[in-house]
C-alpha atoms as a PDB file:
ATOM      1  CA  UNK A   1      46.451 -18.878  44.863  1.00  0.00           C
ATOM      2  CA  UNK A   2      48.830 -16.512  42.541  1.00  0.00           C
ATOM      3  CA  UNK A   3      47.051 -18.073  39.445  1.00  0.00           C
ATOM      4  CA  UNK A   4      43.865 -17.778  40.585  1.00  0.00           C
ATOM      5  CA  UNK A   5      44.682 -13.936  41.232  1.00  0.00           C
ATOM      6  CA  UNK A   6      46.252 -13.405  38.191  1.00  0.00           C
ATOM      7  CA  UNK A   7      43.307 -15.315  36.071  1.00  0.00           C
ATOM      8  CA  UNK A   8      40.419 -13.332  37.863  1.00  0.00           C
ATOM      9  CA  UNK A   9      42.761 -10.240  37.187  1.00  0.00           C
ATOM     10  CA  UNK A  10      42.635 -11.219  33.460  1.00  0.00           C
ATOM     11  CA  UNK A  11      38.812 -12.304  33.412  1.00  0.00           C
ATOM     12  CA  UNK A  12      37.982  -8.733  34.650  1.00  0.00           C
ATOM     13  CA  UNK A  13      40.217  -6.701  32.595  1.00  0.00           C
ATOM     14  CA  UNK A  14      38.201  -8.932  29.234  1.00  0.00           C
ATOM     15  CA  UNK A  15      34.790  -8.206  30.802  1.00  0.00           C
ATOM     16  CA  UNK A  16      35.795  -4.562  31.345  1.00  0.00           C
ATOM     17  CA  UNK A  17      37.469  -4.170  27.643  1.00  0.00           C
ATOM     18  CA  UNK A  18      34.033  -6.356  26.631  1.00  0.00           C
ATOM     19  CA  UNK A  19      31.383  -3.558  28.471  1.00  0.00           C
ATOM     20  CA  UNK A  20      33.790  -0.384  26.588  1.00  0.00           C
ATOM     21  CA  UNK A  21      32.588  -1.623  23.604  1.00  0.00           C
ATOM     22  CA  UNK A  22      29.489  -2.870  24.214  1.00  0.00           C
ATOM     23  CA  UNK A  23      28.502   0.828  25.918  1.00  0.00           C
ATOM     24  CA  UNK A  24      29.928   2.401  22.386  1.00  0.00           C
ATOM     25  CA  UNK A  25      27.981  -0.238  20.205  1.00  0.00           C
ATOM     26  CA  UNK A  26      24.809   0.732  22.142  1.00  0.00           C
ATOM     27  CA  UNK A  27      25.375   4.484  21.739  1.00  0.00           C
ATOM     28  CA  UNK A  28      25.418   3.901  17.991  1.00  0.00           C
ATOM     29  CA  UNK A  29      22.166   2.167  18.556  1.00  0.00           C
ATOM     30  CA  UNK A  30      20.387   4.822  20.070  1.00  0.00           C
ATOM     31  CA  UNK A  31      21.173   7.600  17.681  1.00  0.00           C
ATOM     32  CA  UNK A  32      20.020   5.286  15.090  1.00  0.00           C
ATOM     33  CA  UNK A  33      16.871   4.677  16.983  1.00  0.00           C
ATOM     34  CA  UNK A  34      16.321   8.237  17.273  1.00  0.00           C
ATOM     35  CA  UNK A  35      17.173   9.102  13.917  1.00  0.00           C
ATOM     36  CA  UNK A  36      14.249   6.345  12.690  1.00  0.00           C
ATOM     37  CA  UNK A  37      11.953   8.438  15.414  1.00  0.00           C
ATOM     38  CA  UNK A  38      12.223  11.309  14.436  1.00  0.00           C
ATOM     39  CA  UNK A  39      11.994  10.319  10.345  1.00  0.00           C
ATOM     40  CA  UNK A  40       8.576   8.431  11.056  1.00  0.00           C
ATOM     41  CA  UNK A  41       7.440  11.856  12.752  1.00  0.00           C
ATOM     42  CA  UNK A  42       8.362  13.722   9.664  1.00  0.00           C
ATOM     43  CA  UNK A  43       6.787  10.984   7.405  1.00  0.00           C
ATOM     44  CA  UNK A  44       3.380  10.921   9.527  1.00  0.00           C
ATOM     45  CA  UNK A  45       3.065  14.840   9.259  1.00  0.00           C
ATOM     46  CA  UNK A  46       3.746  14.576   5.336  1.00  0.00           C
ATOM     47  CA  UNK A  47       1.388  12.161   4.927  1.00  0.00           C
ATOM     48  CA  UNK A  48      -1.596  14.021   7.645  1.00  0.00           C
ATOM     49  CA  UNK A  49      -0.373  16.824   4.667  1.00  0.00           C
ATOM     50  CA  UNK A  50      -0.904  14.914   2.040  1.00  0.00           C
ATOM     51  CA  UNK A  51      -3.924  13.562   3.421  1.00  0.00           C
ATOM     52  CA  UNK A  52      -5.127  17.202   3.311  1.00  0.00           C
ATOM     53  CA  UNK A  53      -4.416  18.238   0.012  1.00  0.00           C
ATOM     54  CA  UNK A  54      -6.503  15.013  -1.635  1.00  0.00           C
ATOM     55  CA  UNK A  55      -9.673  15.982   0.583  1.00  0.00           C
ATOM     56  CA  UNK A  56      -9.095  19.331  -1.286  1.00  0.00           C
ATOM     57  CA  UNK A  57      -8.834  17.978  -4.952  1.00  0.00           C
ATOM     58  CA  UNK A  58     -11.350  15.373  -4.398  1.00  0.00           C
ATOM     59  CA  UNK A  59     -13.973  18.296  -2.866  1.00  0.00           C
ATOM     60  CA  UNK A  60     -17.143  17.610  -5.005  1.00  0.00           C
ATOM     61  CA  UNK A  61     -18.024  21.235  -5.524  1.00  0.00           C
ATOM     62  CA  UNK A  62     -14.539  21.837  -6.978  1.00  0.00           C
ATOM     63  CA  UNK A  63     -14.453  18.727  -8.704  1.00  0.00           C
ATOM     64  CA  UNK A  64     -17.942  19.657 -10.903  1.00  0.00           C
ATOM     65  CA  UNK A  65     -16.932  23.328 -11.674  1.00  0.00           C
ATOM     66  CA  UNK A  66     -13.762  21.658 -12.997  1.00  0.00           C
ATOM     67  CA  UNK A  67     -16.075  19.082 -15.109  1.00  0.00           C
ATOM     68  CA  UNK A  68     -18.191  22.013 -16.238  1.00  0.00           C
ATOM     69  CA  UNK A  69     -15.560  24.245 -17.452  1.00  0.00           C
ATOM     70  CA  UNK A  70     -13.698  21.836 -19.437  1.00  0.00           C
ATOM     71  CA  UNK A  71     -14.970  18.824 -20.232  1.00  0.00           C
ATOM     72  CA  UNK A  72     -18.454  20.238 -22.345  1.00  0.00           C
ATOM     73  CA  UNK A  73     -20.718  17.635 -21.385  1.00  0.00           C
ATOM     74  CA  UNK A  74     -23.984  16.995 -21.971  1.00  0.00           C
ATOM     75  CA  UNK A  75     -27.584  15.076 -21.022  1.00  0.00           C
ATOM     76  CA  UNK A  76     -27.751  11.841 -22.920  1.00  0.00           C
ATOM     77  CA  UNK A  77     -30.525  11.849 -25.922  1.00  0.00           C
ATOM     78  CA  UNK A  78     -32.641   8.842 -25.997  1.00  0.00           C
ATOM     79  CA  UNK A  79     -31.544   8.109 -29.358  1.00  0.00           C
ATOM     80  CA  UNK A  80     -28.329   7.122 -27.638  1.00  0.00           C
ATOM     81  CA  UNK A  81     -29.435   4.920 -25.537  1.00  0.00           C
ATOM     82  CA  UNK A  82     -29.716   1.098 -26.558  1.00  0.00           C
ATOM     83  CA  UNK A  83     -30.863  -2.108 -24.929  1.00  0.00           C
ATOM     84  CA  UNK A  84     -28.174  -4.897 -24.153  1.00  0.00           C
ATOM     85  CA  UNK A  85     -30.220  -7.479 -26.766  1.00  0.00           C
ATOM     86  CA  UNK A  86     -29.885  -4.428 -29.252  1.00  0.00           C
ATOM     87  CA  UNK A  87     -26.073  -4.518 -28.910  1.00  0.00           C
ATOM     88  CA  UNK A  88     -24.933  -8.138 -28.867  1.00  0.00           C
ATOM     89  CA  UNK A  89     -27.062  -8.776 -32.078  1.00  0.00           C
ATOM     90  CA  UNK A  90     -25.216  -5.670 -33.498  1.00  0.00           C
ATOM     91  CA  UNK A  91     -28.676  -3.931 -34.993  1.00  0.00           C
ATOM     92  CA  UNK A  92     -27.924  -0.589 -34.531  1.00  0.00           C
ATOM     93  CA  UNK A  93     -26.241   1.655 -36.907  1.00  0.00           C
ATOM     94  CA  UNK A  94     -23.957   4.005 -34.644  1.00  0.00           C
ATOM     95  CA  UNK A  95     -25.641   7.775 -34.775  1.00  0.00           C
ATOM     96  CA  UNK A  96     -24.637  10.859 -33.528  1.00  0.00           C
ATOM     97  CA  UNK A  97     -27.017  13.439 -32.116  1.00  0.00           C
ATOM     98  CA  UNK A  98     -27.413  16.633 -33.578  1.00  0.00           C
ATOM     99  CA  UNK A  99     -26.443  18.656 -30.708  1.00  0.00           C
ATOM    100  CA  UNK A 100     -23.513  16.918 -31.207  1.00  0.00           C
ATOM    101  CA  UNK A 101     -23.159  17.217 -35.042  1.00  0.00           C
ATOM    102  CA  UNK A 102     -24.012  21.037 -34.215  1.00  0.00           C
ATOM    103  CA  UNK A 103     -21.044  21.339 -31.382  1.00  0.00           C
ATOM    104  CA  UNK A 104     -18.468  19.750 -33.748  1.00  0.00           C
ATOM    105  CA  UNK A 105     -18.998  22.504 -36.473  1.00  0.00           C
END
């Protein structure tokens, strides 16, 4: 009966040095969780910001003053337009319009 004491005496004094650590171990595990938490918060209000800012640069009133003020374009002439059996064959001589000729100078 003394060994029987002294080897549930031992058993518990593992299982109790066994649940310290495993108590620490999960501690750790929960500040990491936490930590993750609260970095996919910050990431989903960066990208609801983000998110924001391209339905601004992609508004298409904005977008077509921008295209008016700097890239100069303008209506296509019907001398520049070609049919596809006109191009493979290679036919046409390249031209440029004169309002073009006229904005170079």
């Amino acid at each position: 009966m003394r060994q029987a004491t002294i080897l549930t005496l031992l058993v518990a004094a593992m299982m109790s040095v066994a649940l310290f650590f495993l108590k620490y171990e999960v501690n750790g595990l929960e500040s990491e969780l936490n930590a993750l938490n609260r970095a996919i918060v910050a990431d989903r209000e960066l990208i609801h910001v983000l998110e924001a800012e391209w339905s601004h640069l992609n508004n298409s009133g904005r977008l077509k003053a921008l295209a008016e003020r700097h890239l100069n374009l303008r209506p296509t002439e019907p001398a520049q337009l070609r049919s596809a059996g006109e191009l493979l064959l290679g036919e046409v001589a390249v031209t440029v319009p004169a309002s073009a000729k006229r904005q170079a100078q």
